[in-house]
Protein backbone atom coordinates (compact mmCIF):
# COMPACT_ATOMS: atom_id res chain seq x y z
CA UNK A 1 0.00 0.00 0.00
CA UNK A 2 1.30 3.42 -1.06
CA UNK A 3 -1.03 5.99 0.54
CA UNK A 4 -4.66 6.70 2.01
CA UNK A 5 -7.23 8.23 0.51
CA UNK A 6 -6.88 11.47 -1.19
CA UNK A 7 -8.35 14.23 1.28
CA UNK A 8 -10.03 17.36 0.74
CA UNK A 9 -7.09 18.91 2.02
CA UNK A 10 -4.81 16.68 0.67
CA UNK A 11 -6.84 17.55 -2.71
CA UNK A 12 -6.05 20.95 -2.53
CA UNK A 13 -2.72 20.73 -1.60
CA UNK A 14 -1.78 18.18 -4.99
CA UNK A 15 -4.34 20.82 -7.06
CA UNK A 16 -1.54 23.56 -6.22
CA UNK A 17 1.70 20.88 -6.14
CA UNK A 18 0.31 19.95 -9.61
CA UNK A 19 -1.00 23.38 -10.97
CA UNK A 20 -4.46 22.60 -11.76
CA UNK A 21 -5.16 26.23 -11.83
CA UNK A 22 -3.63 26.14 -15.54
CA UNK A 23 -5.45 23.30 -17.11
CA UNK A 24 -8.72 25.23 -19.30
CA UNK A 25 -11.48 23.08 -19.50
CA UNK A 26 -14.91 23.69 -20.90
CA UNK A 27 -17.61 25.29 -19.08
CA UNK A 28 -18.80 22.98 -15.98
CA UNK A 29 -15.86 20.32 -16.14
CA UNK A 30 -13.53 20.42 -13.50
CA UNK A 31 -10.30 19.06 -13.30
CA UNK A 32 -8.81 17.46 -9.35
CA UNK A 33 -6.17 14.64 -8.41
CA UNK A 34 -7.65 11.21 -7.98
CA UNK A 35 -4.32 9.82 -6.49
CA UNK A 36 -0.51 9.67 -7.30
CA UNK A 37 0.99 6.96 -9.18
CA UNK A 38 5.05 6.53 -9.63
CA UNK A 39 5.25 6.44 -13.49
CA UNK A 40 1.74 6.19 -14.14
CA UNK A 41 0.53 5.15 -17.97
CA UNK A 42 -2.32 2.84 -19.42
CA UNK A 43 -5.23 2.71 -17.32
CA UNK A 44 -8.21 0.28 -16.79
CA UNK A 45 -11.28 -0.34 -14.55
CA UNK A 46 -12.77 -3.73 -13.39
CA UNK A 47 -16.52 -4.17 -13.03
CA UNK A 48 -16.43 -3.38 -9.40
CA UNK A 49 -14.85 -0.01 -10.04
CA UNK A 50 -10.67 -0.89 -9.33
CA UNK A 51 -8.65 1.35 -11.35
CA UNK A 52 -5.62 -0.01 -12.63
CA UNK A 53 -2.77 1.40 -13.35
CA UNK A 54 0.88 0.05 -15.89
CA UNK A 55 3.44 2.24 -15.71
CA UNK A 56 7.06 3.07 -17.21
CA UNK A 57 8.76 1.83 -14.37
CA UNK A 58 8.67 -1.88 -13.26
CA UNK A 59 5.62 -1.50 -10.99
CA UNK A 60 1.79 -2.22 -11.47
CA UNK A 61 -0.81 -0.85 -8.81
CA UNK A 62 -4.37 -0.95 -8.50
CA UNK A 63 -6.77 1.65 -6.61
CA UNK A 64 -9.72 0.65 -5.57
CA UNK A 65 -13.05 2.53 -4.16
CA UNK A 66 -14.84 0.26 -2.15
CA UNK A 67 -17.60 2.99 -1.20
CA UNK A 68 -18.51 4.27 -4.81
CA UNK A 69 -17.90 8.09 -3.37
CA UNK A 70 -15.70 8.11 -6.81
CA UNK A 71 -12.50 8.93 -4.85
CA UNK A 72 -9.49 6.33 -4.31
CA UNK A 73 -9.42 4.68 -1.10
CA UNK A 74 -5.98 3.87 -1.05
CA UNK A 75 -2.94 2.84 -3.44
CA UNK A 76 -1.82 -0.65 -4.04
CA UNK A 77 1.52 -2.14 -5.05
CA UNK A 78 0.60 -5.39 -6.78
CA UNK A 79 3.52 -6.51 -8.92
CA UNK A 80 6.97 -5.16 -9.05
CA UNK A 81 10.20 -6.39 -11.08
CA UNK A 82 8.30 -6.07 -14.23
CA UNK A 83 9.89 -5.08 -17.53
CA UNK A 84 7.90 -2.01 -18.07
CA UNK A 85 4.72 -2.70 -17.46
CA UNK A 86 2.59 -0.51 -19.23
CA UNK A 87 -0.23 -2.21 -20.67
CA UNK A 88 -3.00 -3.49 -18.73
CA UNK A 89 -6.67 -4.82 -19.21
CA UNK A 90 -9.12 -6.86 -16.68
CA UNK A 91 -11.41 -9.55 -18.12
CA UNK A 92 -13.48 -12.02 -16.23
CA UNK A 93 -11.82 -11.47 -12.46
CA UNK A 94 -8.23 -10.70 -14.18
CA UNK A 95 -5.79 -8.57 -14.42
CA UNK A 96 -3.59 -8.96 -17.37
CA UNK A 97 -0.50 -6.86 -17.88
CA UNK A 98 1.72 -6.42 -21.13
CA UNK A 99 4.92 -5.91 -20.14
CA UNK A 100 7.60 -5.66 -22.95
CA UNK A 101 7.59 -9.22 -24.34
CA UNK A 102 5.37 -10.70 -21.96
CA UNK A 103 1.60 -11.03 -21.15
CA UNK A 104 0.98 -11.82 -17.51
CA UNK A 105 -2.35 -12.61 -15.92
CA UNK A 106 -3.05 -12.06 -12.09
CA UNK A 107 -6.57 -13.87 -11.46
CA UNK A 108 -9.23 -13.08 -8.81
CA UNK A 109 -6.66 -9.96 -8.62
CA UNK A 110 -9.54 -7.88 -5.97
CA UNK A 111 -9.61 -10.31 -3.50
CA UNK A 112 -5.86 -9.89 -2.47
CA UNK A 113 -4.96 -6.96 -2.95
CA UNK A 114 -3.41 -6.91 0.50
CA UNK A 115 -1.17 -9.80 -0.26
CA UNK A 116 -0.99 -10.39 -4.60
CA UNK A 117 0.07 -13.22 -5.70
CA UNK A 118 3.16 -13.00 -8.55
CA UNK A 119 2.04 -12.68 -11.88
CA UNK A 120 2.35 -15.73 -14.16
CA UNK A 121 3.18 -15.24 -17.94
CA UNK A 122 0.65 -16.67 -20.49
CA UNK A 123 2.77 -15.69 -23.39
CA UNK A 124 6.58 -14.92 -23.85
CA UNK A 125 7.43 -14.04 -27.56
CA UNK A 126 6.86 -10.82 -28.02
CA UNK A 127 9.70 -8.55 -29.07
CA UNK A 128 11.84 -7.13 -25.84
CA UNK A 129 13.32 -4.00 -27.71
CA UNK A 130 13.48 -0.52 -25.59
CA UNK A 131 12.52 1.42 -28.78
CA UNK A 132 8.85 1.47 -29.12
CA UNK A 133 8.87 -1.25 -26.65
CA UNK A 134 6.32 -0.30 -24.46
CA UNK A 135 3.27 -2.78 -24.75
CA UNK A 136 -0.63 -1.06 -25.05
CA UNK A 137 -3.30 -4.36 -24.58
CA UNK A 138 -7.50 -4.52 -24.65
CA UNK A 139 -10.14 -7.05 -24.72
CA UNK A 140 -12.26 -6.58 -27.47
CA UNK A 141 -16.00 -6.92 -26.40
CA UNK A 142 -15.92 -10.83 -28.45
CA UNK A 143 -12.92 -11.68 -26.04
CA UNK A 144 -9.31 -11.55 -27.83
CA UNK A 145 -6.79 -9.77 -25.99
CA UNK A 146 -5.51 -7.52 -28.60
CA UNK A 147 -1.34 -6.55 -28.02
CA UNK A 148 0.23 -3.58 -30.31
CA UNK A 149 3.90 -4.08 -31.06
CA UNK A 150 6.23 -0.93 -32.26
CA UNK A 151 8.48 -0.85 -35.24
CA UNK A 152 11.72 -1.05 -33.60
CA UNK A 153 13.17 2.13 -34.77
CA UNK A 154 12.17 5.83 -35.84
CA UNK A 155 12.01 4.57 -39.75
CA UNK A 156 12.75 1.11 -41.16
CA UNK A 157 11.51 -1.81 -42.90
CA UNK A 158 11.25 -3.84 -39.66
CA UNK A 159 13.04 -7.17 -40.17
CA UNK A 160 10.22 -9.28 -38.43
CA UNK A 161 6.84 -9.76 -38.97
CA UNK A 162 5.70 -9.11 -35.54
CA UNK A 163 7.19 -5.52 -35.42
CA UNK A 164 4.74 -2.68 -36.49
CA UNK A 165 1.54 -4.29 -35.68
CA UNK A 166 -0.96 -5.11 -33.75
CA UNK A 167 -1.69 -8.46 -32.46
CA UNK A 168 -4.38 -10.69 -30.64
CA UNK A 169 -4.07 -14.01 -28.51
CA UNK A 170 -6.92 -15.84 -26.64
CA UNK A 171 -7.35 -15.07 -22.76
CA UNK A 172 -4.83 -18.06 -21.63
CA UNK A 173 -2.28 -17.19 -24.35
CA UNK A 174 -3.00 -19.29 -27.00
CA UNK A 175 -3.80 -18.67 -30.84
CA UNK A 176 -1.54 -15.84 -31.25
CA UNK A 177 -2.40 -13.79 -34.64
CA UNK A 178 -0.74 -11.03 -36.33
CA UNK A 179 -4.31 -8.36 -36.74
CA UNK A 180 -3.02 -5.62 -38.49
CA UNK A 181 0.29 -4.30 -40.03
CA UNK A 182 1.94 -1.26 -41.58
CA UNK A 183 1.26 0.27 -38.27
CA UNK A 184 4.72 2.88 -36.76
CA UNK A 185 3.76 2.68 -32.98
CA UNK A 186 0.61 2.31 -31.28
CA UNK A 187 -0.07 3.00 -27.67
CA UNK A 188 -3.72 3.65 -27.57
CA UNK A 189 -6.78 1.84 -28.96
CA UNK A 190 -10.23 0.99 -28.40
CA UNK A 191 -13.28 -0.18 -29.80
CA UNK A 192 -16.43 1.67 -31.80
CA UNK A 193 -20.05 1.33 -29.39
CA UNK A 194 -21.32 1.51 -32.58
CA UNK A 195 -19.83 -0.50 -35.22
CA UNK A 196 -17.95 -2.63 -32.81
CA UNK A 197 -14.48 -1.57 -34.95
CA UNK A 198 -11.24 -1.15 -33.47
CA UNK A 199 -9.60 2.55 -34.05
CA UNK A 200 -6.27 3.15 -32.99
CA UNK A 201 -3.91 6.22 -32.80
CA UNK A 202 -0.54 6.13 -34.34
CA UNK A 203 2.23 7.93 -33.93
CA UNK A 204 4.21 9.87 -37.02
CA UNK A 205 7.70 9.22 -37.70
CA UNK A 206 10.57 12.01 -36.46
CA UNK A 207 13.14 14.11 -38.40
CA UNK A 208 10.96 15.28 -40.77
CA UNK A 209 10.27 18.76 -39.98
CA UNK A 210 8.07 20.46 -36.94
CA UNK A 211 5.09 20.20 -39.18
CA UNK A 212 4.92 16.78 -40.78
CA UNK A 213 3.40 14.35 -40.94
CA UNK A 214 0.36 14.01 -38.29
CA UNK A 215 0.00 11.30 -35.97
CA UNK A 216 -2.72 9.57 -37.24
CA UNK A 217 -6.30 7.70 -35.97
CA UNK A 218 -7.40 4.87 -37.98
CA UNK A 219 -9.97 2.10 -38.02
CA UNK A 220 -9.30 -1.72 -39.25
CA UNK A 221 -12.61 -3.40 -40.01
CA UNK A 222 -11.13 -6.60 -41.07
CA UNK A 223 -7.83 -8.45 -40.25
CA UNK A 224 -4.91 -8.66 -42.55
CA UNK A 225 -5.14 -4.49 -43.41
CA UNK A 226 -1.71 -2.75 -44.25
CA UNK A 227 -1.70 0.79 -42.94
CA UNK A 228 1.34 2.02 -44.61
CA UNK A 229 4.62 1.89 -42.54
CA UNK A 230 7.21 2.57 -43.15
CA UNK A 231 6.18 3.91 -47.21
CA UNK A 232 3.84 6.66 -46.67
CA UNK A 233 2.71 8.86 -43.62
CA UNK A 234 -0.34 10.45 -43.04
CA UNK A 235 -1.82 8.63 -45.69
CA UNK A 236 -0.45 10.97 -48.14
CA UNK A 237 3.31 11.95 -47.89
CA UNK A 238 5.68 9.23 -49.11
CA UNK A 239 8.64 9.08 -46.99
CA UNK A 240 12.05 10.12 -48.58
CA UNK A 241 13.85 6.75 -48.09
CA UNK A 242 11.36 4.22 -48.09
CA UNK A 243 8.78 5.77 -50.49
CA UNK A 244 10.42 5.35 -53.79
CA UNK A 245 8.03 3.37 -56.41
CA UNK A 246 4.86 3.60 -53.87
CA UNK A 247 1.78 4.83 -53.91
CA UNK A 248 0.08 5.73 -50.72
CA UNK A 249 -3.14 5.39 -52.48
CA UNK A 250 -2.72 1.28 -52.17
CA UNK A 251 -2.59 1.77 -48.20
CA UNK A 252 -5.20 2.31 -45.82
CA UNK A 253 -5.71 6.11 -44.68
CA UNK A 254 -6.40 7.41 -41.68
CA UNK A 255 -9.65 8.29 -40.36
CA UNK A 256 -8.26 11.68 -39.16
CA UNK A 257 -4.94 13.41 -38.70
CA UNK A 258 -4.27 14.12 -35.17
CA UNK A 259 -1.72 16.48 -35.31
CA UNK A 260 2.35 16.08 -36.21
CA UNK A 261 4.42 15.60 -33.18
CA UNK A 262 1.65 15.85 -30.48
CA UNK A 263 2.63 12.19 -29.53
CA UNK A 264 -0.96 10.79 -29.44
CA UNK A 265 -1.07 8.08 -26.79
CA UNK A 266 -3.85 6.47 -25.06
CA UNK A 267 -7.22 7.21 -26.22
CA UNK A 268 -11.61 5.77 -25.57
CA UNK A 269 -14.75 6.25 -26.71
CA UNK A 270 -17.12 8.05 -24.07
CA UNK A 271 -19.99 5.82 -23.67
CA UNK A 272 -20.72 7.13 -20.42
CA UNK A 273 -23.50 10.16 -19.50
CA UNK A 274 -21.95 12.40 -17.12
CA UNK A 275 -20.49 14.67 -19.71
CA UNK A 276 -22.70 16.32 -21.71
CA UNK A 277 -24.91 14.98 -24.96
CA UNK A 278 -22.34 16.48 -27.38
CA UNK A 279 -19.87 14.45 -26.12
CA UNK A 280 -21.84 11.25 -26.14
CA UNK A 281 -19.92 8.53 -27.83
CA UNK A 282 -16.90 11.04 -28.91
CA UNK A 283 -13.62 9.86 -28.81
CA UNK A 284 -10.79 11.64 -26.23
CA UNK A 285 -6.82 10.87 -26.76
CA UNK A 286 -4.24 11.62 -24.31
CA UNK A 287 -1.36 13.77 -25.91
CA UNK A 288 1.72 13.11 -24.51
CA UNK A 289 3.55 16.17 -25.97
CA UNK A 290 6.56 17.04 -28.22
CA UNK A 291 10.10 15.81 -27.46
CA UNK A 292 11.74 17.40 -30.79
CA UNK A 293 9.94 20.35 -31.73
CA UNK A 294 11.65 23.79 -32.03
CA UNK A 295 8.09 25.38 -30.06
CA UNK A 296 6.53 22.07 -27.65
CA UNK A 297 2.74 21.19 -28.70
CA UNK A 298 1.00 18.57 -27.42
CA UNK A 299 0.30 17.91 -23.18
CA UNK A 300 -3.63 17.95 -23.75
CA UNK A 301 -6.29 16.01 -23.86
CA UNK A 302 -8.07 16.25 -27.39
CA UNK A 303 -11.73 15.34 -28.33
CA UNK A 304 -13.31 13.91 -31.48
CA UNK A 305 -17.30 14.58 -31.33
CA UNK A 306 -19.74 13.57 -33.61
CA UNK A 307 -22.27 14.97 -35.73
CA UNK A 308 -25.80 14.82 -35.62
CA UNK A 309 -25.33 11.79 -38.23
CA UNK A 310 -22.77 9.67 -35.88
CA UNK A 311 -19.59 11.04 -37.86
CA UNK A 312 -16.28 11.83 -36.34
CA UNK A 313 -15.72 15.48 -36.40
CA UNK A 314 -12.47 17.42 -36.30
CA UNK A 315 -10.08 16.77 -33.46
CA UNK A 316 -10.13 19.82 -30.90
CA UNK A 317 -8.60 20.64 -27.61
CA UNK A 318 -10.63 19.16 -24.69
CA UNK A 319 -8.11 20.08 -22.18
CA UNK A 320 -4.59 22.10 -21.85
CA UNK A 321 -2.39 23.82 -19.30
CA UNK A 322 0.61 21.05 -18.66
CA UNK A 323 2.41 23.16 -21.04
CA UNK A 324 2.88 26.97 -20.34
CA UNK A 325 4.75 29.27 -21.97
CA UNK A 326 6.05 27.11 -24.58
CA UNK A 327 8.52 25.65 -22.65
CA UNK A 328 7.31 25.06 -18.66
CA UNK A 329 6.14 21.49 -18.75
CA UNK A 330 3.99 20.30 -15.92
CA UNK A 331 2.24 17.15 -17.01
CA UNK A 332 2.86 14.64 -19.58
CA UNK A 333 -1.35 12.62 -20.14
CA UNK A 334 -0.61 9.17 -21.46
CA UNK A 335 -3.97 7.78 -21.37
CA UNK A 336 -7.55 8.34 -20.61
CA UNK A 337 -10.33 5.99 -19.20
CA UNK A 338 -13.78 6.41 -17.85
CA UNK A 339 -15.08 5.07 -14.15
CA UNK A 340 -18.64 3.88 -13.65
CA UNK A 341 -20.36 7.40 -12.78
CA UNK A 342 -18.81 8.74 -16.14
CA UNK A 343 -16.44 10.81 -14.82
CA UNK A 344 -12.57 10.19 -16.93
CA UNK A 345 -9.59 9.25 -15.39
CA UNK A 346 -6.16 10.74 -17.44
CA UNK A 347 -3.11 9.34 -16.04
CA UNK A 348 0.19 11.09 -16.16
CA UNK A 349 3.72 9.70 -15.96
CA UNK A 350 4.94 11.93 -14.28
CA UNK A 351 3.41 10.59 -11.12
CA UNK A 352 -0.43 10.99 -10.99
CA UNK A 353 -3.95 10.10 -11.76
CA UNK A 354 -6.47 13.32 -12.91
CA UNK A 355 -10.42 12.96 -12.29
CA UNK A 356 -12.30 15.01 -15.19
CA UNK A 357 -15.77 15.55 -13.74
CA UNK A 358 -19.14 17.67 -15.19
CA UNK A 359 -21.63 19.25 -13.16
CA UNK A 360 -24.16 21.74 -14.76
């Protein structure tokens, strides 16, 4: 156990050690600290309202709220000695955690929380590389535990199959499948309410310029789809090197351009009804934020609403403040998830867990 329950005064005192203050938000959202987290990354929620919580580090911990008052009672170590554990995903009583070439399971996780029991690996082969090495996993609603893997470097032709895609294996490790490829690096996805699809962010490739090309959202309706790495980017710039003799036409596009070097991460549907109607079934991405820009953009949350016909809009800024001036940096979000009342979480690594709430 790390700590007790947030406060009210404790609240206030993280709102100014964190610098709420800045973060703009639209009219009757608020923004507060639902706990810290060391390192704190993907995020996920059991039935019963557990939050948790993979991080960069080697650490996994899970926060419960045994009361429903939507705060976190207290904060759990669970596993430890992990090779960055950063994905995680609960299905059926368990906790499964992707960490760098491993899948791990922790069943009937909620009942010890006190006193876990080690994690046991249901599958071993996935690639153990530091670049782009950082594992995002989700159940899909018919029960496959999809896995995305990075291309191991910043732009190649990978020299395995595996690298640059995203992946799926059964719940106890078996039947593992190669979903989707052409894909740079992945480390947010989730499924459609509507049309049951997968979309997934993707982030562009560096050293082209402050301006190009856009990280990118697509959708794969089928397996087997090529979505274009390393020969074209954004759907519609070939890249210098690689490029020669394609046509970016023959690839997938994206669904919508997110922005170049905003370092889209983590990212849901809202399916929940706190927020208002408008944002009823939009999708919200975590934007980690520039690491080679000349001016920093990024450290926001962005939105995707639909129309009045169920079409995606145009991405907009849902949230911002962790970057100030250009240059002061205060919060890196890595991903976003919603708890039962329909409030979101947005975790950030560097060391805590935001509540986004609405009240009219």
């Amino acid at each position: 156990m790390l700590n007790d329950s947030v406060t009210q005064q404790g609240n206030e005192a993280l709102f100014k050690k964190y610098k709420l203050a800045n973060i703009k938000l639209p009219p009757g959202f608020k923004i507060e600290v639902y706990t810290e987290a060391p390192s704190a990354r993907s995020l996920c929620v059991s039935h019963d309202g557990t939050v948790f919580v993979g991080t960069g580090n080697d650490k996994v911990f899970a926060i419960p709220d045994k009361n429903n008052d939507d705060k976190a009672d207290k904060v759990y170590q669970i596993a430890g000695g992990l090779a960055s554990p950063n994905g995680v995903a609960f299905k059926d009583g368990s906790l499964y955690i992707g960490a760098s070439s491993t899948i791990y399971k922790m069943d009937s996780i909620e009942s010890h929380l006190d006193n876990p029991q080690k994690p046991v690996d249901i599958y071993d082969k996935y690639p153990s590389d530091s670049h782009h090495g950082l594992r995002y996993i989700g159940f899909v609603p018919d029960g496959k535990l999809y896995v995305a893997v990075g291309a191991p470097c910043n732009i190649c032709i990978p020299s395995k199959p595996i690298y640059g895609t995203i992946t799926r294996i059964n719940n106890d490790g078996t039947g593992f499948e190669i979903f989707a490829n052409g894909i740079r690096n992945s480390v947010g996805f989730d499924w459609d309410p509507s049309s049951k699809q997968i979309y997934f962010t993707d982030n562009g490739r560096d050293n082209l310029g402050d301006d190009i090309p856009n990280d990118e959202l697509y959708t794969a309706p089928k397996p087997g789809m090529n979505f274009v790495f390393p020969y074209c980017h954004q759907g519609n710039i070939p890249d210098p090197e690689f490029g020669k003799g394609k046509n970016c036409s023959d690839y997938t596009p994206p669904v919508k351009l997110l922005g170049a070097r905003v370092a889209s991460l983590g990212m849901r549907f809202n399916t929940g009804n706190m927020f208002p109607a408008e944002y009823k079934n939009a999708i919200f991405i975590a934007e980690h934020g520039s690491w080679n820009r000349t001016i920093p953009i990024g450290y926001r949350i962005a939105v995707i609403k639909r129309d009045l016909n169920g079409n995606l809009g145009i991405p907009e800024v849902f949230a911002a403040g962790w970057l100030q001036n250009e240059k002061e940096v205060n919060g890196r979000p890595v991903d976003v998830q919603f708890l039962k009342d329909g409030s979101m979480l947005v975790s950030d690594d560097l060391m805590v867990v935001y509540r986004i709430s609405y009240k009219q």
